[in-house]
C-alpha atoms as a PDB file:
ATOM      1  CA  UNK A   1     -58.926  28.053 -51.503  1.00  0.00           C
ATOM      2  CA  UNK A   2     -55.063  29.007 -51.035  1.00  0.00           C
ATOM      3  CA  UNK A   3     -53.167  28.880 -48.063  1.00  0.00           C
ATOM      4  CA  UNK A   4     -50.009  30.846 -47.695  1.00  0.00           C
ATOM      5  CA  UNK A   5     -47.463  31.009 -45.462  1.00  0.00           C
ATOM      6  CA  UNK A   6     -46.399  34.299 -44.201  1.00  0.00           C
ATOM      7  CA  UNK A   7     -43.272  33.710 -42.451  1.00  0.00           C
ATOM      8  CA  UNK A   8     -41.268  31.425 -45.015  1.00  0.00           C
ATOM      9  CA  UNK A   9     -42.341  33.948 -47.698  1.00  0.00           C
ATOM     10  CA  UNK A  10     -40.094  36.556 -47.002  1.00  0.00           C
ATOM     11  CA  UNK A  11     -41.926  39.538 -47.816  1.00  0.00           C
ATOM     12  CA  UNK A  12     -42.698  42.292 -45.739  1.00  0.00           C
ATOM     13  CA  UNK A  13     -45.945  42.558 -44.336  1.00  0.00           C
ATOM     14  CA  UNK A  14     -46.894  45.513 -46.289  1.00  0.00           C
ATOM     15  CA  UNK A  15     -46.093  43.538 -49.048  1.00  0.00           C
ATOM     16  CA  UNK A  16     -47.547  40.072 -48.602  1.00  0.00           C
ATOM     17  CA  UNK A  17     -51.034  41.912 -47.537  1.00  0.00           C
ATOM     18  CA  UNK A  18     -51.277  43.295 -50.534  1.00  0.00           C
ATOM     19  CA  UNK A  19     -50.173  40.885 -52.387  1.00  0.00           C
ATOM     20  CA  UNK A  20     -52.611  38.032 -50.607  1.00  0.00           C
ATOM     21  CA  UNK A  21     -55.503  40.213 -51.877  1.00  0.00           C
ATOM     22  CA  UNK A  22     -54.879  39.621 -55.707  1.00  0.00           C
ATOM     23  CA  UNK A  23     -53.538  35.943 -54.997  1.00  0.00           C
ATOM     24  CA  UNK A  24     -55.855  33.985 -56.119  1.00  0.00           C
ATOM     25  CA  UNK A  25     -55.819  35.490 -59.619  1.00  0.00           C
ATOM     26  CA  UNK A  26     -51.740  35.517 -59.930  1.00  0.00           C
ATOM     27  CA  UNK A  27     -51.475  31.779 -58.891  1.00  0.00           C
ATOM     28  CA  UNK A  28     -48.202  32.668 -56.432  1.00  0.00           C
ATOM     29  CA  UNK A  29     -46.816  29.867 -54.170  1.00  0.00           C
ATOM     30  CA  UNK A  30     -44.020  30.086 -51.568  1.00  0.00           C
ATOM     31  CA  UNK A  31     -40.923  28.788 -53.328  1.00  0.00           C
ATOM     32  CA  UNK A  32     -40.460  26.909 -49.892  1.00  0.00           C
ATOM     33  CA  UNK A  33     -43.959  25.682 -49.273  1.00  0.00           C
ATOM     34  CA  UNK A  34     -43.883  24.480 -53.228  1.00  0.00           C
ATOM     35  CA  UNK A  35     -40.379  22.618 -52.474  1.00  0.00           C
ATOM     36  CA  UNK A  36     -41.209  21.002 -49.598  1.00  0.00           C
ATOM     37  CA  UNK A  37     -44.934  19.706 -51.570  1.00  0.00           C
ATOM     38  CA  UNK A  38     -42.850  18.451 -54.547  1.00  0.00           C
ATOM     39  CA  UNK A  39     -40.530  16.477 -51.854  1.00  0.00           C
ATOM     40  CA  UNK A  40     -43.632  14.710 -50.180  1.00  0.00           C
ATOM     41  CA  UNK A  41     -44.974  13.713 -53.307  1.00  0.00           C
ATOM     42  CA  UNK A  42     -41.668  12.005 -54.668  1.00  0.00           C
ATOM     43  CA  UNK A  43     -41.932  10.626 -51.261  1.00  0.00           C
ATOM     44  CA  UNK A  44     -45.279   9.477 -51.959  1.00  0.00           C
ATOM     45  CA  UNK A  45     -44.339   8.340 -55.400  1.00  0.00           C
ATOM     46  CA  UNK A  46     -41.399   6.268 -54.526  1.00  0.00           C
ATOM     47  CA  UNK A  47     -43.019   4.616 -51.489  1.00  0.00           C
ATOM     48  CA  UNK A  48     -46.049   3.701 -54.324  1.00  0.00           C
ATOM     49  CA  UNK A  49     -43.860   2.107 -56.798  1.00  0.00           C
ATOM     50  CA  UNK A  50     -42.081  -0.083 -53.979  1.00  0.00           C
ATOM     51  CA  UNK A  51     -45.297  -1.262 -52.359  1.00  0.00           C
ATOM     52  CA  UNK A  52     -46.723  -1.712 -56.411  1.00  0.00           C
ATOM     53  CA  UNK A  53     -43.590  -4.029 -56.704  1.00  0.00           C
ATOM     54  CA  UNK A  54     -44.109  -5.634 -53.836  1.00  0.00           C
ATOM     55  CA  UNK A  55     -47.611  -6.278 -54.283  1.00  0.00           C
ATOM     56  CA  UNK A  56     -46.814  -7.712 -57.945  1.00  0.00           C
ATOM     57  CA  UNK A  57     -43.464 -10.122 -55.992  1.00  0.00           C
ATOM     58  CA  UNK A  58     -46.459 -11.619 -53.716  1.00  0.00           C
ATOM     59  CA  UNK A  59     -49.090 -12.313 -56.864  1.00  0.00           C
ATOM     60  CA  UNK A  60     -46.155 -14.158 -58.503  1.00  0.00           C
ATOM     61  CA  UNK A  61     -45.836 -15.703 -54.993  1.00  0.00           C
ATOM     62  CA  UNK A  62     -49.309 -16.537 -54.776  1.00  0.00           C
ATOM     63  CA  UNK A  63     -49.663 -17.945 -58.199  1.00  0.00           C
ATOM     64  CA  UNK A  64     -46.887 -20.261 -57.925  1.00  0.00           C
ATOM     65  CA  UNK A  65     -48.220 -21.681 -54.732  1.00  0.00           C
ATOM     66  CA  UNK A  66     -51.684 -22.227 -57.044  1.00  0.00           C
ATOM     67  CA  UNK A  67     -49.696 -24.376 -58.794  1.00  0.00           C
ATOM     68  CA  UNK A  68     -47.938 -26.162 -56.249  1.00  0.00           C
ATOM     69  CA  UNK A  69     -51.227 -27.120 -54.592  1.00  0.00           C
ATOM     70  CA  UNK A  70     -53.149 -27.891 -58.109  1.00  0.00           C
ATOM     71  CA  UNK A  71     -49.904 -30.559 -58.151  1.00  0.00           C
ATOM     72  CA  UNK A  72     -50.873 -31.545 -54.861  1.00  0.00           C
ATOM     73  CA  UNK A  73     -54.097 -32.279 -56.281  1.00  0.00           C
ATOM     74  CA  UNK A  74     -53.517 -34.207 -59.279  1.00  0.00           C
ATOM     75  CA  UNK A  75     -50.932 -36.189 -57.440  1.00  0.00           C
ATOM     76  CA  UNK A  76     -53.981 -36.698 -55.189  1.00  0.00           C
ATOM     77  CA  UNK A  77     -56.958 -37.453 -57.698  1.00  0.00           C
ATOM     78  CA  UNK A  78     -54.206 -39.953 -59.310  1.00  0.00           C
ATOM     79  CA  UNK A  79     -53.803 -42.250 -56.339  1.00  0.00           C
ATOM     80  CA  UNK A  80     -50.234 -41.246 -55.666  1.00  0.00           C
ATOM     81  CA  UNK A  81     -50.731 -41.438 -52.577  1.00  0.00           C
ATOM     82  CA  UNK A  82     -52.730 -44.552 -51.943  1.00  0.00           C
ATOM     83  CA  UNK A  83     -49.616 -46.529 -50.894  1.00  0.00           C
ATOM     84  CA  UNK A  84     -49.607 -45.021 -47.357  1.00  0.00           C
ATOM     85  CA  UNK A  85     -52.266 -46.013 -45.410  1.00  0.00           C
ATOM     86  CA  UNK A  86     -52.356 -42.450 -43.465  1.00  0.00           C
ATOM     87  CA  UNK A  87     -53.200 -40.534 -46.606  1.00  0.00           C
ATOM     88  CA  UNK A  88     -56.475 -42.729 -47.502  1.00  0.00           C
ATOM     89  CA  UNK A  89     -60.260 -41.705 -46.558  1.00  0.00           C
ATOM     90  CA  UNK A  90     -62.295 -44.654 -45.207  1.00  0.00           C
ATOM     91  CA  UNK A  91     -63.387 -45.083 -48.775  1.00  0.00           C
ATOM     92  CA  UNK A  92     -59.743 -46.070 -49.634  1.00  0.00           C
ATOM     93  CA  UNK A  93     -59.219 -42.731 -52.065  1.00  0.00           C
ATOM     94  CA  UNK A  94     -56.068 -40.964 -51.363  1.00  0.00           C
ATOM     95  CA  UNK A  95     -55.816 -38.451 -49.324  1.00  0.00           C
ATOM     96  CA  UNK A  96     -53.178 -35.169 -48.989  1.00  0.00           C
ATOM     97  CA  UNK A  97     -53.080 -34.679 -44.821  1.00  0.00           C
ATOM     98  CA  UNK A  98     -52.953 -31.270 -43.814  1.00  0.00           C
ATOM     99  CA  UNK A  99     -49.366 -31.658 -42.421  1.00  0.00           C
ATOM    100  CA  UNK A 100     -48.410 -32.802 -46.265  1.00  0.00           C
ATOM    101  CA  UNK A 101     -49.591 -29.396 -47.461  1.00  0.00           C
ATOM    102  CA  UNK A 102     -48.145 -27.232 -44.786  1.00  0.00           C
ATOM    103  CA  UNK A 103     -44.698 -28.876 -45.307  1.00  0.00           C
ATOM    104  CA  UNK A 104     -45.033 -28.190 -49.104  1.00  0.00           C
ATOM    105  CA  UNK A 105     -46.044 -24.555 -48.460  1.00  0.00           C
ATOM    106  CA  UNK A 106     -42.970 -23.767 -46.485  1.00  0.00           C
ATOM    107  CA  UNK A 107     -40.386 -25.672 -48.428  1.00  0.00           C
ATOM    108  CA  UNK A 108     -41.823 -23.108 -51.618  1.00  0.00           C
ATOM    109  CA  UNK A 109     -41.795 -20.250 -49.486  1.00  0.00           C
ATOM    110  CA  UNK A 110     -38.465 -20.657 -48.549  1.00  0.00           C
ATOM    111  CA  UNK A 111     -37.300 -21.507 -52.016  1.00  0.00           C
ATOM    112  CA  UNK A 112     -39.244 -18.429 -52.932  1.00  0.00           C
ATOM    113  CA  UNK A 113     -37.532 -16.149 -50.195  1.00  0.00           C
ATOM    114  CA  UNK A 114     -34.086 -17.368 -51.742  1.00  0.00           C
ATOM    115  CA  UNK A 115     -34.722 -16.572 -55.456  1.00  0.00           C
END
């Protein structure tokens, strides 16, 4: 179903009756009402394509930190670590301490934030 606007039509009210009766079969639409539509989508579209950018900025993000922490794991699984006696389990395997991880997470975010 159609909606029109009456007042930003500017057509009498003789006219616009008469005119809202064969409506649906002439396809009319307020120049104004059709304006101010086509502004809210480019609106729309503009505001999608800079969250979609966004969006893609944070999977590179993401994917990078993958790596950074499969690092963190090989470094791990090949005893880099076994020298310090805080990164060992009982079983004397090295270890990667949460504090180890956190510090390499923000030292790649903020490289990140300054690329």
């Amino acid at each position: 179903m159609f909606h029109f606007d009456s007042e930003c039509s500017n057509l009498a009210p003789d006219v616009f009756a008469a005119l809202q009766k064969i409506i649906s079969q002439t396809g009319w639409v307020c120049p104004d009402c059709l304006s101010a539509c086509r502004m809210k989508v480019d609106q729309i579209q503009r505001a999608q394509a800079e969250i979609a950018e966004k969006l893609s900025d944070t999977f590179v993000s993401l994917a990078y930190l993958q790596g950074e922490v499969d690092l963190l794991k090989a470094h791990s699984n090949n005893n880099l670590l076994a020298n310090s006696p805080n990164n060992q389990h009982d079983d004397g395997n090295a270890c990667v301490t949460t504090a180890t991880v956190e510090s390499i997470i923000f030292s790649t975010l903020n490289n990140l934030k300054h690329r």
